[in-house]
Protein backbone atom coordinates (compact mmCIF):
# COMPACT_ATOMS: atom_id res chain seq x y z
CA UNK A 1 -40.83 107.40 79.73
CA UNK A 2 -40.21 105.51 76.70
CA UNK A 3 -39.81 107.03 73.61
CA UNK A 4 -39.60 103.87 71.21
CA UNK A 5 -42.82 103.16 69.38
CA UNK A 6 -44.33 100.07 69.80
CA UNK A 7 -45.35 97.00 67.16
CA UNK A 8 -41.87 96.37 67.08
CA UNK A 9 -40.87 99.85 64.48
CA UNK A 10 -37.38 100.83 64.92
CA UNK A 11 -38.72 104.54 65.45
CA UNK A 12 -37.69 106.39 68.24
CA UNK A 13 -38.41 110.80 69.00
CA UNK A 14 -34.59 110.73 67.61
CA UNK A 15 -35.44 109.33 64.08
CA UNK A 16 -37.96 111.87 63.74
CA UNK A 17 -36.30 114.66 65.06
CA UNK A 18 -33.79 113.72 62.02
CA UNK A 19 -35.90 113.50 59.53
CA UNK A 20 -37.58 117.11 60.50
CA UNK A 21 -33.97 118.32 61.04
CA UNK A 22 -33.44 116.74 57.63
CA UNK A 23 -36.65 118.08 55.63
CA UNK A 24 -36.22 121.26 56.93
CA UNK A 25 -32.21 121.97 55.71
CA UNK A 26 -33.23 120.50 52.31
CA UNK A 27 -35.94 123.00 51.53
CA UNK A 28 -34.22 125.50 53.71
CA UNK A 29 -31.16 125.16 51.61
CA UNK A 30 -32.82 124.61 48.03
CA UNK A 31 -34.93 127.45 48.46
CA UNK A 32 -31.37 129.53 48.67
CA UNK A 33 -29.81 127.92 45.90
CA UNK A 34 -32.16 129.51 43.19
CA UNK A 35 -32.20 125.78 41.91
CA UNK A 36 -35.83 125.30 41.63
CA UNK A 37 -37.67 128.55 39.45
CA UNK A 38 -39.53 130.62 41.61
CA UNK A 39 -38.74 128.92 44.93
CA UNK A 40 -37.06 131.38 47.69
CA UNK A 41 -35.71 130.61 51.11
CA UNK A 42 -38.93 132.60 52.21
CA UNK A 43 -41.58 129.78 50.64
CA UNK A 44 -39.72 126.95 53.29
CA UNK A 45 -40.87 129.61 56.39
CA UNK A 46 -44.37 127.06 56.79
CA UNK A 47 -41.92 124.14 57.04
CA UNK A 48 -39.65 126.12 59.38
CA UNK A 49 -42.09 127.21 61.57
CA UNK A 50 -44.03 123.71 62.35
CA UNK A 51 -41.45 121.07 61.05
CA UNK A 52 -38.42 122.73 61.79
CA UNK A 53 -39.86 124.77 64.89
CA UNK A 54 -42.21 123.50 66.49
CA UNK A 55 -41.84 119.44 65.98
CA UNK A 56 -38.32 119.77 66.80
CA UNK A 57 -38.91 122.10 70.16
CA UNK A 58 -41.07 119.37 70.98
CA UNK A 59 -38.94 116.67 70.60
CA UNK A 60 -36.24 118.24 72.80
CA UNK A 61 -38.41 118.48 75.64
CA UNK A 62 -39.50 114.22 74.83
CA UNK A 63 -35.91 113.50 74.64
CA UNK A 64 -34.57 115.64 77.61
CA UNK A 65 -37.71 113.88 79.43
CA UNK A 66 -36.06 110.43 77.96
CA UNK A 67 -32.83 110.99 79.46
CA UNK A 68 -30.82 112.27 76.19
CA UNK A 69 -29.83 115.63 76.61
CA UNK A 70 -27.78 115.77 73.70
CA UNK A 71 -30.80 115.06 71.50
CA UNK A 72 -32.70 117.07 74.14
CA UNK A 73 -30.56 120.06 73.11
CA UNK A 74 -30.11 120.02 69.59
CA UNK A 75 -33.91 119.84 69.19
CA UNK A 76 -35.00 122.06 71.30
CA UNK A 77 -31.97 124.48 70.54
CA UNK A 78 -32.81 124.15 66.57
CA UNK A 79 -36.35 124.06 67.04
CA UNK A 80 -35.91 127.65 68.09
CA UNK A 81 -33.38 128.62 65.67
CA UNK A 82 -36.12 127.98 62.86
CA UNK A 83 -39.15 129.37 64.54
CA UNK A 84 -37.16 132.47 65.11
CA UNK A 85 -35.74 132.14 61.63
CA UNK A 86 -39.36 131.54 59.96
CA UNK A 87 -40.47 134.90 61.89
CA UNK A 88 -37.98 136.60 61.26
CA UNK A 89 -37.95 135.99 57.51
CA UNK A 90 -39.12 137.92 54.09
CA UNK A 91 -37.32 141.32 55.38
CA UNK A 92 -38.65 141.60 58.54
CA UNK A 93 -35.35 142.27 59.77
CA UNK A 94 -32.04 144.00 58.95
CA UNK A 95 -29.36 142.27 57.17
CA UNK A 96 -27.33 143.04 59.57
CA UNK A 97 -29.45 141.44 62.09
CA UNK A 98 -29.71 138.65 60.30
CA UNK A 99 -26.30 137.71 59.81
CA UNK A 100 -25.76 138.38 63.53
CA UNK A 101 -28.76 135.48 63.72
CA UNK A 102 -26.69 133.42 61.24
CA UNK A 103 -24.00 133.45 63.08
CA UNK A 104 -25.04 133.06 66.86
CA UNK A 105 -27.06 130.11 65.44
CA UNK A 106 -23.94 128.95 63.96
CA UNK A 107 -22.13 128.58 67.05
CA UNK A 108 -24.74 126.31 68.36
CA UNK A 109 -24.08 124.15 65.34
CA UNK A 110 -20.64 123.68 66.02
CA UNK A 111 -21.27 123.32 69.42
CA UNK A 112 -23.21 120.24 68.23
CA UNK A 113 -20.32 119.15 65.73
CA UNK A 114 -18.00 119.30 68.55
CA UNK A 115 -20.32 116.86 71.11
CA UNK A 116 -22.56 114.62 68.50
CA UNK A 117 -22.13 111.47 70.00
CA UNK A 118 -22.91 109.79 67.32
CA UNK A 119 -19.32 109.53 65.28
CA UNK A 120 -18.60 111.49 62.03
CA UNK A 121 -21.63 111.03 60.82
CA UNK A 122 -23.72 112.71 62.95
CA UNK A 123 -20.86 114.99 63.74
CA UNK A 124 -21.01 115.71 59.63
CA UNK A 125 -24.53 116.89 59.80
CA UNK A 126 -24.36 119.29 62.36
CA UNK A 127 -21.12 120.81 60.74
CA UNK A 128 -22.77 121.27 57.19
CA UNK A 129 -25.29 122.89 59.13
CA UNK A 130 -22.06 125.00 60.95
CA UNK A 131 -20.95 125.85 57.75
CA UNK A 132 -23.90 126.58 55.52
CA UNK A 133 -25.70 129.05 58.27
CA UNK A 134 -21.72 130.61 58.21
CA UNK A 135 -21.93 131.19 54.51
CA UNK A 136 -24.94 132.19 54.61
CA UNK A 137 -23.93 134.94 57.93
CA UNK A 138 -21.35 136.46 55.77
CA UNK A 139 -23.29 136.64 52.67
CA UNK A 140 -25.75 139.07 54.66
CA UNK A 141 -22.83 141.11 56.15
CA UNK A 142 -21.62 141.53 52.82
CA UNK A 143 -24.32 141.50 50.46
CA UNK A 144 -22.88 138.46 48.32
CA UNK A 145 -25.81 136.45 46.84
CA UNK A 146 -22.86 133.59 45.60
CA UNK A 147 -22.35 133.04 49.02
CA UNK A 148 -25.96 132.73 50.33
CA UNK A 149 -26.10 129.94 47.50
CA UNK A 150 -23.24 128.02 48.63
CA UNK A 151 -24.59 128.23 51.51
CA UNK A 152 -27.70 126.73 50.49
CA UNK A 153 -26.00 123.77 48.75
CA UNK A 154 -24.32 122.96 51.85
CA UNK A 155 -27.55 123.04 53.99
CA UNK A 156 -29.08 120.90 51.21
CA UNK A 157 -26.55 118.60 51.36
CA UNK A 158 -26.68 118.73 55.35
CA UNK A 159 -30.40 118.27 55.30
CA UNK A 160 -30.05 114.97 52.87
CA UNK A 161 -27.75 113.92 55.15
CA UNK A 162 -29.46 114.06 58.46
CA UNK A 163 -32.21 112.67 56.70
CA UNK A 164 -30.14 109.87 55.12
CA UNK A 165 -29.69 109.13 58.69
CA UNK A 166 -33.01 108.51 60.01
CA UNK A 167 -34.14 106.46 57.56
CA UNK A 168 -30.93 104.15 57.66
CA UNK A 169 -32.13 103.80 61.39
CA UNK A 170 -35.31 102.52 60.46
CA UNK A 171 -34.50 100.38 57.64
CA UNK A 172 -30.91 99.79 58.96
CA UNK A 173 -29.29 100.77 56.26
CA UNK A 174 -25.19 100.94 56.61
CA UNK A 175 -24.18 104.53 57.59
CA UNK A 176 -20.41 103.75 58.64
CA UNK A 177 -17.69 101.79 57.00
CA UNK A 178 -15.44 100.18 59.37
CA UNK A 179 -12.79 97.26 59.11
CA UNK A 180 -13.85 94.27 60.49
CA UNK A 181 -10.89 91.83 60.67
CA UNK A 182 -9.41 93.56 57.73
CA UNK A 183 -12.39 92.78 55.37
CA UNK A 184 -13.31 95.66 54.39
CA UNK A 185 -17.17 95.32 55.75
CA UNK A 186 -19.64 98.02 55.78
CA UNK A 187 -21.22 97.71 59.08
CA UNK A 188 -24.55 99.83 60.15
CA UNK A 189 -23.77 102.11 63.15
């Protein structure tokens, strides 16, 4: 199967597994940063759920079914992190149990840190995401609403990131520097 769209777009299940990656770490991340007045981490559980959830469960399967497992299981392996996340949100659970969440969740992102194939920057995403569901882990072990903040610049920053990324692929914008012949070029990657 092929999962490039036709009429010659530059889309691919990847992109959009990015951008719903993306989209769901920013309002994941804003809505624990107290930025916005009157918007929690519990008003992004819709986005979670279907966005972050289901659309990137889905993709997994498309891109294991493609023949890219790494794709195959970072979608599929976030996809459940944030329908679990979305279901488990608003105080259905402990803290405790959520920061054990957090945390096993974590390790899946730097699992994906470690293998992103795609250089630092894809490698960057997927440790922002490390880090911010870290901070966030600790902050419900410990009761420290600074840290759940930090935590939710860092996933904002993640999200803008991954979603940076996508749309570089479809316009083909430049998302590496690299030397070529000592020049100094940015080249797209």
């Amino acid at each position: 199967m092929d999962n490039d769209v036709s009429a010659g777009s530059k889309a691919t299940t990847s992109t959009l597994g990015h951008i719903a990656l993306g989209l769901t770490l920013l309002a994941f991340g804003i809505g624990h940063t107290g930025v916005i007045d009157g918007v929690t981490a519990a008003d992004s559980v819709s986005l979670a759920t279907y966005v972050g959830g289901l659309t990137l469960f889905v993709l997994g399967v498309l891109e294991y079914r493609g023949g890219n497992g790494f794709n195959g299981t970072a979608f599929a392996g976030l996809g459940a992190l944030w329908f679990t996340w979305a279901n488990a949100a608003g105080g259905k659970v402990s803290e405790d149990a959520a920061g054990t969440f957090l945390v096993l969740f974590a390790l899946l992102a730097l699992t994906l840190a470690a293998a992103a194939p795609g250089g630092l920057f894809s490698q960057g995403v997927y440790a922002l995401q490390f880090l911010s569901l870290l901070l966030l882990a600790v902050s419900a072990f410990a009761d420290a609403g600074s840290l759940a903040k930090a935590g939710g610049w860092v996933a904002a920053v993640g999200g803008l990131l991954a979603w940076y990324g996508a749309t570089a692929a479809l316009t083909g914008w430049p998302v590496s520097v690299r030397r070529a012949s000592g020049s100094g070029a940015v080249a797209a990657g």
